[in-house]
C-alpha atoms as a PDB file:
ATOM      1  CA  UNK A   1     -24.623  17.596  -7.670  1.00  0.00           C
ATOM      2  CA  UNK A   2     -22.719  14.795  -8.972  1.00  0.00           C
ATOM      3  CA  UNK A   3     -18.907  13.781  -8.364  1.00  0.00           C
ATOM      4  CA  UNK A   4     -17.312  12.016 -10.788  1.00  0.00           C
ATOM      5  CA  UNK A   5     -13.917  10.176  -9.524  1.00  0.00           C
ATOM      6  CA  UNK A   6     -11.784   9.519 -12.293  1.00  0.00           C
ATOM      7  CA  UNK A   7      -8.248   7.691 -12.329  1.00  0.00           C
ATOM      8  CA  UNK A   8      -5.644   6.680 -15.700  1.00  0.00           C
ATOM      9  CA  UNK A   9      -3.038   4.281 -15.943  1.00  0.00           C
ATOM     10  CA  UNK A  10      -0.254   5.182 -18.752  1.00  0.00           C
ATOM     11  CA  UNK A  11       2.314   3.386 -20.284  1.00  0.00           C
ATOM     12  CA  UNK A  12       5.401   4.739 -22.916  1.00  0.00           C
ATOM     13  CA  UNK A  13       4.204   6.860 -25.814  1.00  0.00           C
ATOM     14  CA  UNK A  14       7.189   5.760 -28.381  1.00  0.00           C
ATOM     15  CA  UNK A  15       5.963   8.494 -30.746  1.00  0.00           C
ATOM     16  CA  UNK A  16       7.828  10.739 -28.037  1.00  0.00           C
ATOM     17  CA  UNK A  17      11.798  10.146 -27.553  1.00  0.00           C
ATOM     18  CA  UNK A  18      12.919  10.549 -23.927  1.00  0.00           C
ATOM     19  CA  UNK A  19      15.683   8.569 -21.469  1.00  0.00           C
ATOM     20  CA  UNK A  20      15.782   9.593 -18.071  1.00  0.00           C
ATOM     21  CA  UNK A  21      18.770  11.035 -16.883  1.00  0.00           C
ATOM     22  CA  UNK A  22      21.814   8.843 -16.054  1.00  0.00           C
ATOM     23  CA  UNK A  23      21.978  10.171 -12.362  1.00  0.00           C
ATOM     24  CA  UNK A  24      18.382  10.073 -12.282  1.00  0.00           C
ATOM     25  CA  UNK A  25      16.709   7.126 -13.166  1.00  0.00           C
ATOM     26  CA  UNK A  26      13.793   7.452 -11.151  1.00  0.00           C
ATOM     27  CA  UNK A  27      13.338  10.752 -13.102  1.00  0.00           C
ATOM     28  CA  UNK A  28       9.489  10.558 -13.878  1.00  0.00           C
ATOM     29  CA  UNK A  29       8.526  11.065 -17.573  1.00  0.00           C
ATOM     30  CA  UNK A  30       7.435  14.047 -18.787  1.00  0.00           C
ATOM     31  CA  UNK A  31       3.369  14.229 -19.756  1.00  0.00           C
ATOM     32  CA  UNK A  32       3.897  13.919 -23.663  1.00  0.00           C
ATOM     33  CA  UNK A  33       5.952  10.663 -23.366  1.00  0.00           C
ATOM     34  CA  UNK A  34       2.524   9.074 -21.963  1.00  0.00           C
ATOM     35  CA  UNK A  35      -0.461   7.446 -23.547  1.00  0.00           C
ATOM     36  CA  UNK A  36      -3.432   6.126 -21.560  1.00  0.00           C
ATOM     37  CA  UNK A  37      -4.232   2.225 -21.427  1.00  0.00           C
ATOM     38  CA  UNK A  38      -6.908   2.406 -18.806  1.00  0.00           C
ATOM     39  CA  UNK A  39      -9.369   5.139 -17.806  1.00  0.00           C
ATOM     40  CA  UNK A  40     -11.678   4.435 -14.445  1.00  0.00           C
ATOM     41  CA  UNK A  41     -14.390   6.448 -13.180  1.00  0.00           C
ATOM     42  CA  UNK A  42     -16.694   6.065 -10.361  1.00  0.00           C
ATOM     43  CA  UNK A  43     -19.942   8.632  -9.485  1.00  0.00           C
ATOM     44  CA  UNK A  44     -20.820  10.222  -6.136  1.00  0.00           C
ATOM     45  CA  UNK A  45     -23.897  12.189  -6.158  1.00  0.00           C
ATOM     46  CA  UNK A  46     -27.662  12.931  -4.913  1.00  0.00           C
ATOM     47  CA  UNK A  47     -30.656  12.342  -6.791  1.00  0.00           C
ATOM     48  CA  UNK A  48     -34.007  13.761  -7.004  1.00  0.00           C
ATOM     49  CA  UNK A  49     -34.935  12.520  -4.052  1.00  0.00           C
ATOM     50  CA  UNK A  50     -31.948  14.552  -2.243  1.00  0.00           C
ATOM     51  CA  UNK A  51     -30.510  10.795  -1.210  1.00  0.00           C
ATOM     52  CA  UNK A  52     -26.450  10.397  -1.757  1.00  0.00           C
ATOM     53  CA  UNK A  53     -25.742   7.388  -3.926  1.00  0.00           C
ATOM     54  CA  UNK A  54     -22.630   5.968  -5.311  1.00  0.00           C
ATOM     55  CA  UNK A  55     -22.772   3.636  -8.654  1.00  0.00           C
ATOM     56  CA  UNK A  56     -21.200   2.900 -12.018  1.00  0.00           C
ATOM     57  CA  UNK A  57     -17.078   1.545 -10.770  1.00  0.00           C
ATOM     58  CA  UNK A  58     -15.704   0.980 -14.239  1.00  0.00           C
ATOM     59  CA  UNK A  59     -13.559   1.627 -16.758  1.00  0.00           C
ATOM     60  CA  UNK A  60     -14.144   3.223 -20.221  1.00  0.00           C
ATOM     61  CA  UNK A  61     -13.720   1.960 -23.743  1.00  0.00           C
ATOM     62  CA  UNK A  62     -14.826  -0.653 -26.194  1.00  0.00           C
ATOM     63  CA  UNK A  63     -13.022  -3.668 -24.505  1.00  0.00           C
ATOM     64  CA  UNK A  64     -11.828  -6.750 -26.198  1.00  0.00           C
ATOM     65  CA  UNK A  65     -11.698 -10.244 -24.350  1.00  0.00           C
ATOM     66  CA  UNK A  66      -8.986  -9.466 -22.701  1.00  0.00           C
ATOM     67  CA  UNK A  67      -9.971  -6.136 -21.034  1.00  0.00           C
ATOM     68  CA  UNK A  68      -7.921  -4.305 -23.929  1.00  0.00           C
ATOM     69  CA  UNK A  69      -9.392  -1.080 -24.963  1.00  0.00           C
ATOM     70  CA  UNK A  70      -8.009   1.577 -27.586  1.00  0.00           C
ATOM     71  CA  UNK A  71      -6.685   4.880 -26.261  1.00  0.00           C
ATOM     72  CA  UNK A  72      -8.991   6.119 -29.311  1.00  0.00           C
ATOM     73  CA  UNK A  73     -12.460   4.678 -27.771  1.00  0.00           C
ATOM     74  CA  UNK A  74     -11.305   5.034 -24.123  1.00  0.00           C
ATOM     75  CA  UNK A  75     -11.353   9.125 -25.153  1.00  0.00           C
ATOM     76  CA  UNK A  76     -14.298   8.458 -26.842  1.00  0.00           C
ATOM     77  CA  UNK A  77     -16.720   7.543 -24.151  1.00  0.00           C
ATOM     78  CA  UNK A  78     -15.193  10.418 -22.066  1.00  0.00           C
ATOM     79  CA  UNK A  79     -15.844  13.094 -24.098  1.00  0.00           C
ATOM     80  CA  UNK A  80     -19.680  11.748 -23.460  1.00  0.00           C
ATOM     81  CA  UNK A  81     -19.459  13.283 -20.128  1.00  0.00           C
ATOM     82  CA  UNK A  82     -19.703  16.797 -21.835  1.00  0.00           C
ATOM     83  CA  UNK A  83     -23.272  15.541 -22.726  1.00  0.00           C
ATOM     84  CA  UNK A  84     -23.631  15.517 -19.071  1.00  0.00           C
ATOM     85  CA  UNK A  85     -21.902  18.721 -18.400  1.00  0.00           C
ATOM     86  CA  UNK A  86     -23.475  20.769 -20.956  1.00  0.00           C
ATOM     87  CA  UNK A  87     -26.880  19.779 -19.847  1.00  0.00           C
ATOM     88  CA  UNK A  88     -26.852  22.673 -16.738  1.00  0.00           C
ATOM     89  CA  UNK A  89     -25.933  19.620 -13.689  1.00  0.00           C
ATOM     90  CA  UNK A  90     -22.926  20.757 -11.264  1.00  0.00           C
ATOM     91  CA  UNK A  91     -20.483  18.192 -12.075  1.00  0.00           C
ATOM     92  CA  UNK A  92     -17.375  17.850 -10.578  1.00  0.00           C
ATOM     93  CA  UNK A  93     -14.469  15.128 -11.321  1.00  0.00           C
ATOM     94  CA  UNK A  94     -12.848  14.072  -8.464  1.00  0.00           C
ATOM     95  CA  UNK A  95      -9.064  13.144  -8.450  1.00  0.00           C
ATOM     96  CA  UNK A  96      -5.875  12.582  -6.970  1.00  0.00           C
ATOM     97  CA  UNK A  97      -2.670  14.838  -8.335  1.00  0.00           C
ATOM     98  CA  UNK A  98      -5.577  15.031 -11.780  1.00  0.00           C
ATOM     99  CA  UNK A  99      -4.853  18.425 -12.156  1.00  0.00           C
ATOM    100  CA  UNK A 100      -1.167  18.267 -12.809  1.00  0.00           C
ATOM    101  CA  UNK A 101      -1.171  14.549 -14.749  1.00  0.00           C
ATOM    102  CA  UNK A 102      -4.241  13.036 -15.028  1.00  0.00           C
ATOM    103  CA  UNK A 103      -5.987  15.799 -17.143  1.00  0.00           C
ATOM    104  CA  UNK A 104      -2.681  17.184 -18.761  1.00  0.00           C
ATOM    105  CA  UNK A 105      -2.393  13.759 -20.009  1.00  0.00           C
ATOM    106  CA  UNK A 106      -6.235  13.286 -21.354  1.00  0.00           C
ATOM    107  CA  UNK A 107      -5.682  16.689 -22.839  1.00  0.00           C
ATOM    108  CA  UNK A 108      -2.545  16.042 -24.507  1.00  0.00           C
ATOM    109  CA  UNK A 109      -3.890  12.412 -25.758  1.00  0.00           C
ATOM    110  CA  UNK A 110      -7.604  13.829 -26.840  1.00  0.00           C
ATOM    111  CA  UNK A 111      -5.536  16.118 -29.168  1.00  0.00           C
ATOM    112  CA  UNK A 112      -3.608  13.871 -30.932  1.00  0.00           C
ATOM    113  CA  UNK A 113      -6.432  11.548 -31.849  1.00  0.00           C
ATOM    114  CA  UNK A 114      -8.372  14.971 -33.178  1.00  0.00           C
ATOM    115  CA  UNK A 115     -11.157  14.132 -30.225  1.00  0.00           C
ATOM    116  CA  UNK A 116     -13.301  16.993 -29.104  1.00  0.00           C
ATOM    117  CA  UNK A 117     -13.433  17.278 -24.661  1.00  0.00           C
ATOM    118  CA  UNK A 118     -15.062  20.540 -24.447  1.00  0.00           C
ATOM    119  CA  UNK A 119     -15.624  20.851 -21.040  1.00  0.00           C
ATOM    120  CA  UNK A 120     -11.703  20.084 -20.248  1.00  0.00           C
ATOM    121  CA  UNK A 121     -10.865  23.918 -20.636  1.00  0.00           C
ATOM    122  CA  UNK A 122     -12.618  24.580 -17.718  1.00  0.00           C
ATOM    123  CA  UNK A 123     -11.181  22.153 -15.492  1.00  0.00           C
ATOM    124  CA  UNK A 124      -7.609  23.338 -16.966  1.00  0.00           C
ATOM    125  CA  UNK A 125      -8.231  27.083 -16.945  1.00  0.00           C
ATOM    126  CA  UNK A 126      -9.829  26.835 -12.906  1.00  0.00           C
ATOM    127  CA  UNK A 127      -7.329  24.468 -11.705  1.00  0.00           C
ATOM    128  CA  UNK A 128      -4.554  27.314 -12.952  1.00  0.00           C
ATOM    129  CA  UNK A 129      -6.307  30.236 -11.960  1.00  0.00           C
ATOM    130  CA  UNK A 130      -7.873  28.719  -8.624  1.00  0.00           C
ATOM    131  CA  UNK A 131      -6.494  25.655  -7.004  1.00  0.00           C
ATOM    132  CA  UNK A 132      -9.081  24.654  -4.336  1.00  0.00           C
ATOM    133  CA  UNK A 133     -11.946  26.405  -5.487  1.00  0.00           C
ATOM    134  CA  UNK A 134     -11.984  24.866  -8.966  1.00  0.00           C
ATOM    135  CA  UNK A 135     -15.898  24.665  -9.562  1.00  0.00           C
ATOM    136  CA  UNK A 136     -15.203  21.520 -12.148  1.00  0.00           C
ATOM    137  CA  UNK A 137     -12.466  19.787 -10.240  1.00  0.00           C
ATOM    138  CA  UNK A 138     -11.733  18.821  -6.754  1.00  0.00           C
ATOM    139  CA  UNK A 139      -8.124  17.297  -6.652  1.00  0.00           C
ATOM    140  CA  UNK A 140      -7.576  15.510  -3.395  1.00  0.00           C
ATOM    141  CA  UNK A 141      -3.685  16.166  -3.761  1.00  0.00           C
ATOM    142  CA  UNK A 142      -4.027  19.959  -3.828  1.00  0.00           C
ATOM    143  CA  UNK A 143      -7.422  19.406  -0.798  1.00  0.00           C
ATOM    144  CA  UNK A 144      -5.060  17.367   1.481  1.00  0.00           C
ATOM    145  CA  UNK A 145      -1.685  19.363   1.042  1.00  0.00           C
ATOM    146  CA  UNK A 146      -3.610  23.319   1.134  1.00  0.00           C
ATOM    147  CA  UNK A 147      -2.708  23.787  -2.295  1.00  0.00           C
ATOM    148  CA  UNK A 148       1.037  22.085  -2.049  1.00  0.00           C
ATOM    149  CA  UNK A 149       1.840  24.354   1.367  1.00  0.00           C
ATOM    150  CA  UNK A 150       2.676  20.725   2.543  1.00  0.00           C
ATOM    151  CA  UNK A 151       4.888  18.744   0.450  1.00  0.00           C
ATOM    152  CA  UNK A 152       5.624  14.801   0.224  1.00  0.00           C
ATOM    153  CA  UNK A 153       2.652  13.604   0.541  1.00  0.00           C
ATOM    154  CA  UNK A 154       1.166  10.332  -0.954  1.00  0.00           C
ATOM    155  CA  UNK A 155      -2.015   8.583  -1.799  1.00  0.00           C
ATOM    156  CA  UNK A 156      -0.309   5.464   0.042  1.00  0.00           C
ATOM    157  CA  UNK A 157       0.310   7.237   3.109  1.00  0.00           C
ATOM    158  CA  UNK A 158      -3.209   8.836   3.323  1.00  0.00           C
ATOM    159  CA  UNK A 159      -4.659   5.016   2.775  1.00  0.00           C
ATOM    160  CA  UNK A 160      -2.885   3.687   5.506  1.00  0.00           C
ATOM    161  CA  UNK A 161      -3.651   6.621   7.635  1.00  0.00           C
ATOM    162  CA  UNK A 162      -7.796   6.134   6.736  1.00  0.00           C
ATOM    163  CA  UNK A 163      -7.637   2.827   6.905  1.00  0.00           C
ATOM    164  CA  UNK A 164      -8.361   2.390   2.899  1.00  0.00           C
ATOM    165  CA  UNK A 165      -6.050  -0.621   1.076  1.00  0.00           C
ATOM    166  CA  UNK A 166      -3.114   0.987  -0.469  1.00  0.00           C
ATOM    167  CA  UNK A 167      -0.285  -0.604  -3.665  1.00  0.00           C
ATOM    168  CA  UNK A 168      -2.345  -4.248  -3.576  1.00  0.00           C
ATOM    169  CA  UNK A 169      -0.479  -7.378  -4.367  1.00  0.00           C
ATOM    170  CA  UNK A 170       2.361  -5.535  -4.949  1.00  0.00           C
ATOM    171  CA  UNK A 171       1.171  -3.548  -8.217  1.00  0.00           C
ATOM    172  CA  UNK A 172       1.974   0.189  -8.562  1.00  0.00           C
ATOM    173  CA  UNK A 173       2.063   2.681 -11.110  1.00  0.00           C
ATOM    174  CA  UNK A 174       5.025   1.660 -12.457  1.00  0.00           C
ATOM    175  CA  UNK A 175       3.817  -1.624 -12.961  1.00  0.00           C
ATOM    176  CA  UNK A 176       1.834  -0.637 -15.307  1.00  0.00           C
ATOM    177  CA  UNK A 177       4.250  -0.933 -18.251  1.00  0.00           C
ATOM    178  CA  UNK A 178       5.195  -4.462 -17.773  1.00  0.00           C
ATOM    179  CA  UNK A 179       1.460  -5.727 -17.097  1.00  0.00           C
ATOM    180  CA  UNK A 180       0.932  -3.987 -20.202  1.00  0.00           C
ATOM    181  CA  UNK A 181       3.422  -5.516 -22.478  1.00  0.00           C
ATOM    182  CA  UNK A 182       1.900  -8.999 -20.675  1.00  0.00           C
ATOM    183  CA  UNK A 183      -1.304  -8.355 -22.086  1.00  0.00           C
ATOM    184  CA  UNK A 184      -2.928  -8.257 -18.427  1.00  0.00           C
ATOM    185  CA  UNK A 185      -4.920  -5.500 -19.623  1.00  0.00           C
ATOM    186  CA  UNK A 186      -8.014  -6.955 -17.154  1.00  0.00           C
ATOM    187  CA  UNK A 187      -5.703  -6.533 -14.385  1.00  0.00           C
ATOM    188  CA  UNK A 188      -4.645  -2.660 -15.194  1.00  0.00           C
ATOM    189  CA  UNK A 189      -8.163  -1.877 -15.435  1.00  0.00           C
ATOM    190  CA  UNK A 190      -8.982  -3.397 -12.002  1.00  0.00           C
ATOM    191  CA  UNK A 191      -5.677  -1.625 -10.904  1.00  0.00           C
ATOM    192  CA  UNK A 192      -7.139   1.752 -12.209  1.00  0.00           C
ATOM    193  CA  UNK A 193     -10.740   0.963 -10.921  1.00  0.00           C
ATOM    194  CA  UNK A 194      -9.072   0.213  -7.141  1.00  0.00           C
ATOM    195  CA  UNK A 195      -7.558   3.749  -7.321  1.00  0.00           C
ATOM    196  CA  UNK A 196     -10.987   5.142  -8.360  1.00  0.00           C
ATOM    197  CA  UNK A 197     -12.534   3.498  -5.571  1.00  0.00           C
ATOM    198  CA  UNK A 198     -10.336   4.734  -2.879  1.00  0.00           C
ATOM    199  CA  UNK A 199     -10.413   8.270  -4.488  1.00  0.00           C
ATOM    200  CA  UNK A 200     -14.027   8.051  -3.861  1.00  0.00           C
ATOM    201  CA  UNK A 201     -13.568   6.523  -0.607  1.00  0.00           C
ATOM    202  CA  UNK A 202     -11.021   9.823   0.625  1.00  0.00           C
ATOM    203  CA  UNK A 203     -13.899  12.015  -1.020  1.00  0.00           C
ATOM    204  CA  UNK A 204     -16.424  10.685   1.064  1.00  0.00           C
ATOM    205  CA  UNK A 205     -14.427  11.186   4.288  1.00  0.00           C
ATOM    206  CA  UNK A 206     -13.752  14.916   3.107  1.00  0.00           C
ATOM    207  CA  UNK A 207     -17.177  15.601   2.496  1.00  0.00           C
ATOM    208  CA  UNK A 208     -18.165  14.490   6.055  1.00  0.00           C
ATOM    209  CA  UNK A 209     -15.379  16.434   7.332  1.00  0.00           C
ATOM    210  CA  UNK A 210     -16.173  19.431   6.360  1.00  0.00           C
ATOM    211  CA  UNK A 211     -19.839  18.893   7.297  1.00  0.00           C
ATOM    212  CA  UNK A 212     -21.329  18.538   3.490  1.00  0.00           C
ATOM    213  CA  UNK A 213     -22.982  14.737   4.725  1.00  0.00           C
ATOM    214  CA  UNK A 214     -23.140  13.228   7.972  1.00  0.00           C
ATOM    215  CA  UNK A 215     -21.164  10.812   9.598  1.00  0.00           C
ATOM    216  CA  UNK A 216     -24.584   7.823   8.570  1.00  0.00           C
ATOM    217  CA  UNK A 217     -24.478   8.924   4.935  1.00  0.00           C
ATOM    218  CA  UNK A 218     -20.553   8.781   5.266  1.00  0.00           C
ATOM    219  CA  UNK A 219     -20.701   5.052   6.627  1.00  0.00           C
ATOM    220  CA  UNK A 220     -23.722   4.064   4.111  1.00  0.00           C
ATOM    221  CA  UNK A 221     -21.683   5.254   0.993  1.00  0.00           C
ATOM    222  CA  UNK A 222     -18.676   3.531   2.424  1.00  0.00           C
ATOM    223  CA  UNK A 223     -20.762   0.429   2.802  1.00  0.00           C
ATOM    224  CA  UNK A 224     -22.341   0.353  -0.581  1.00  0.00           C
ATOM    225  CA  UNK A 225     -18.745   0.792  -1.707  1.00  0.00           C
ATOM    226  CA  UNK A 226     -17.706  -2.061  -0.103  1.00  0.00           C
ATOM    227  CA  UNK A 227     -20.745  -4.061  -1.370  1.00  0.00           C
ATOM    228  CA  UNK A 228     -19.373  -2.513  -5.561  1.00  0.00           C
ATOM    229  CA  UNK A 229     -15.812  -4.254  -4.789  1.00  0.00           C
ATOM    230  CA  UNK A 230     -17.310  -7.816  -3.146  1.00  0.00           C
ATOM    231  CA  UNK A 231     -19.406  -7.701  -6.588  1.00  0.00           C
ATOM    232  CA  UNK A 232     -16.525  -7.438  -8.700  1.00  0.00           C
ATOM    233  CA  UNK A 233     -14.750 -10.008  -6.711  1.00  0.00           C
ATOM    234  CA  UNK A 234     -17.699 -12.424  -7.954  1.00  0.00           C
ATOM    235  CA  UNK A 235     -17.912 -13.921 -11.490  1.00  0.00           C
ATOM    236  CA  UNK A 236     -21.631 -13.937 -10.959  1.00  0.00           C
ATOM    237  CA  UNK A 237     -22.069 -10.220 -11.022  1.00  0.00           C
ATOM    238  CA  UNK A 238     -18.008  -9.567 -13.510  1.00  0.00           C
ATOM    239  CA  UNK A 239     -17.298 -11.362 -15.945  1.00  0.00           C
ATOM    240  CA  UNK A 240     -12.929  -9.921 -15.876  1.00  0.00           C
ATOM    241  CA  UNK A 241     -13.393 -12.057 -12.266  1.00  0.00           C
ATOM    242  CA  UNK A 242     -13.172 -15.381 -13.741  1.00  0.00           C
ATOM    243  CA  UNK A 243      -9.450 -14.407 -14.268  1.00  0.00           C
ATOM    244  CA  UNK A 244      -7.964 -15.643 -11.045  1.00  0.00           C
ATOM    245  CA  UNK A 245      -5.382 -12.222 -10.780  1.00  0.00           C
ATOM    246  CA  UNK A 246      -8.603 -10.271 -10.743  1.00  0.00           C
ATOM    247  CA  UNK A 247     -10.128 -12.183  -8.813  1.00  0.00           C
ATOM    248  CA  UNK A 248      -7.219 -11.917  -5.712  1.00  0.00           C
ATOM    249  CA  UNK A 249      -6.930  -8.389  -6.922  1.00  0.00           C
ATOM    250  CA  UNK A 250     -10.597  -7.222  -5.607  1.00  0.00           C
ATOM    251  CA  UNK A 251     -10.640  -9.685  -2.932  1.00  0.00           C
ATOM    252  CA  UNK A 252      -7.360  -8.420  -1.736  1.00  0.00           C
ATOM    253  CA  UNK A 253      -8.864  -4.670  -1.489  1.00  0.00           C
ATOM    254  CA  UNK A 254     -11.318  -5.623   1.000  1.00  0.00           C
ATOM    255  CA  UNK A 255      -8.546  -7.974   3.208  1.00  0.00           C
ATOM    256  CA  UNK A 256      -6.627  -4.725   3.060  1.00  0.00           C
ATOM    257  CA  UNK A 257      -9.519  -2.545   4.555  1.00  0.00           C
ATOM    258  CA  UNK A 258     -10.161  -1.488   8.184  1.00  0.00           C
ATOM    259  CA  UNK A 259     -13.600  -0.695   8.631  1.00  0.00           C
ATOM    260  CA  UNK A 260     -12.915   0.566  12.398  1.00  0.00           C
ATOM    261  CA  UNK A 261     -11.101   3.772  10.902  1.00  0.00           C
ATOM    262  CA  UNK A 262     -13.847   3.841   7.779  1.00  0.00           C
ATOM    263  CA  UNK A 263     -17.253   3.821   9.588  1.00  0.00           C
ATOM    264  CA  UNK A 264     -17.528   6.189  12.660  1.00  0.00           C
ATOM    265  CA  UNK A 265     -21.994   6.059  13.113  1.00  0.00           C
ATOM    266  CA  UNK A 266     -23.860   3.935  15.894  1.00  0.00           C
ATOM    267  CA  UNK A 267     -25.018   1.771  12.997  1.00  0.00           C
ATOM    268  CA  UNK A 268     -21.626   0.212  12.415  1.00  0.00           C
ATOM    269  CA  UNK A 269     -21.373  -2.800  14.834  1.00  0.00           C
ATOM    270  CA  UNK A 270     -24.692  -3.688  13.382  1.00  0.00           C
ATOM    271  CA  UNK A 271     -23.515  -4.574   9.747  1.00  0.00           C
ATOM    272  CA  UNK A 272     -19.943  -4.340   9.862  1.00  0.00           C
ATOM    273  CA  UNK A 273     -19.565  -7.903  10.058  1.00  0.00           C
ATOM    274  CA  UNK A 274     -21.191  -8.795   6.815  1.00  0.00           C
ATOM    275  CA  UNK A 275     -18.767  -6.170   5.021  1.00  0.00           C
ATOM    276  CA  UNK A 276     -15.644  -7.964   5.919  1.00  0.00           C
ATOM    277  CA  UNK A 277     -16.479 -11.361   5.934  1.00  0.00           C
ATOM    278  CA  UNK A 278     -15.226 -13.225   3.377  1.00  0.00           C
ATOM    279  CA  UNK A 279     -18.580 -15.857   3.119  1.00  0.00           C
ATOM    280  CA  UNK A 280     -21.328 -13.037   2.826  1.00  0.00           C
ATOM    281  CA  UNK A 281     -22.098 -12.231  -0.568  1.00  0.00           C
ATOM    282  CA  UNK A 282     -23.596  -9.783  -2.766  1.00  0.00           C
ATOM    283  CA  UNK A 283     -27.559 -10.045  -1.836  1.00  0.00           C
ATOM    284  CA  UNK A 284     -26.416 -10.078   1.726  1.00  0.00           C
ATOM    285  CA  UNK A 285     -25.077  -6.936   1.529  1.00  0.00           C
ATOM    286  CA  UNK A 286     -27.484  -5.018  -0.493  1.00  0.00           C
ATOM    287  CA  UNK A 287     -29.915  -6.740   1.742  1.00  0.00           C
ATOM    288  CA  UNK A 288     -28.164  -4.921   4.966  1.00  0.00           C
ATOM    289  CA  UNK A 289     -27.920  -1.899   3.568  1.00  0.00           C
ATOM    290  CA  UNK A 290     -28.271   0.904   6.044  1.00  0.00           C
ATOM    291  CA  UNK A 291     -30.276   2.983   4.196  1.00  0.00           C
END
């Protein structure tokens, strides 16, 4: 089994012609009036071993130098994961409202650059036909709300309640735009990968909820996801880090965390000092590990 959390930030598509309306400017756009500047995915799974693991926080697309990657090649290295799909392994992508923006919007977009996603039907075609028991998609949105019987809820307001950072430094997704037209396309991308990372974070504490791993392998994924952000806070181990927003941005996730309301196993006195202190790095934390 292998869960793949995925994430995309948008800006204006000016092929499409929209204004919101005058009484409603906070009127969301529509799907078409999008096009996708940053696509993030992150991978939950077990191995052959039957161990959990969680690896490869990044986002997709031939990048330039300064983290800019075409909506062309970004569509590109996703459609790879049909390789993965088609080769008889339960995937499942893992989102937050995905099912009614996130893969609309990759649909939509793989179309108009003629790019072949076979195994997006089946995500569409079980999300319509069966909400929560989508066998290619598990959309936290529809998971936490029982299929929308609860309305207003929001990925901010579940953070805070976890104790997972939530709207960092300020940026949102309607930031997105003006970072974009700033060029601070290093900066969306660690956006994106942040909202991966706590998709994968609400995951994990949904899986141990409803008694699919237990509370140890809960707190030793949530540990070695701590360890993936400290990483990219470091130029040694990401290169995007040597650009001082970046930098604050990752380093600002795990200031934001509270690992009391994260970690819940006897275990977690032991090493939770070394996964919020600011001075222990990388090898330290691999190193402590409670695997």
């Amino acid at each position: 089994m292998r869960y793949i959390a995925l994430d995309i930030e948008t800006v204006r598509n000016e092929d499409v012609s929209w204004e919101a309306p005058e009484d409603k400017p906070w009127f969301f756009p529509p799907i078409p009036t999008h096009k996708i500047v940053s696509l993030s995915v992150m991978e939950i799974g077990v191995d052959n071993l039957r161990q959990w693991y969680l690896k490869g926080l990044c986002s997709l697309g031939k990048m330039d130098e300064n983290g800019f990657a075409s909506e062309e090649s970004i569509l590109q290295e996703l459609s790879q994961y049909g390789r993965i799909c088609s080769e008889g392994e339960r995937v499942r992508f893992v989102t937050w409202y995905g099912g009614s923006f996130d893969f609309p919007v990759i649909t939509l977009r793989a179309l108009s650059h003629g790019i072949v996603i076979p195994w997006l039907d089946e995500i569409l075609s079980g999300q319509f036909v069966r909400r929560l028991g989508n066998r290619d998609h598990v959309d936290l949105y529809e998971v936490f709300t029982s299929g929308r019987a609860s309305r207003g809820m929001r990925l901010g307001h579940v953070c805070q309640a976890l104790g997972l950072p939530s709207k960092i430094n300020g940026i949102h997704g309607g930031a997105i735009q003006d970072l974009f037209d700033e060029r601070k396309n290093a900066l969306i991308n660690a956006y994106c990968q942040g909202d991966v990372w706590v998709t994968g974070m609400l995951l994990l504490r949904y899986l141990m909820g409803t008694a699919r791993i237990s509370r140890e392998q809960q707190d030793a994924l949530v540990f070695k996801g701590l360890e993936i952000i400290r990483a990219k806070s470091s130029p040694r181990h990401n290169k995007w880090a040597e650009n001082p927003e970046v930098e604050a941005y990752y380093q600002e996730i795990l200031r934001n965390i509270k690992l009391e309301k994260m970690m819940f196993g006897k275990k977690y006195r032991d090493y939770s000092r070394l996964g919020s202190s600011a001075s222990a790095s990388s090898d330290d934390l691999q190193d402590n590990l409670p695997f």
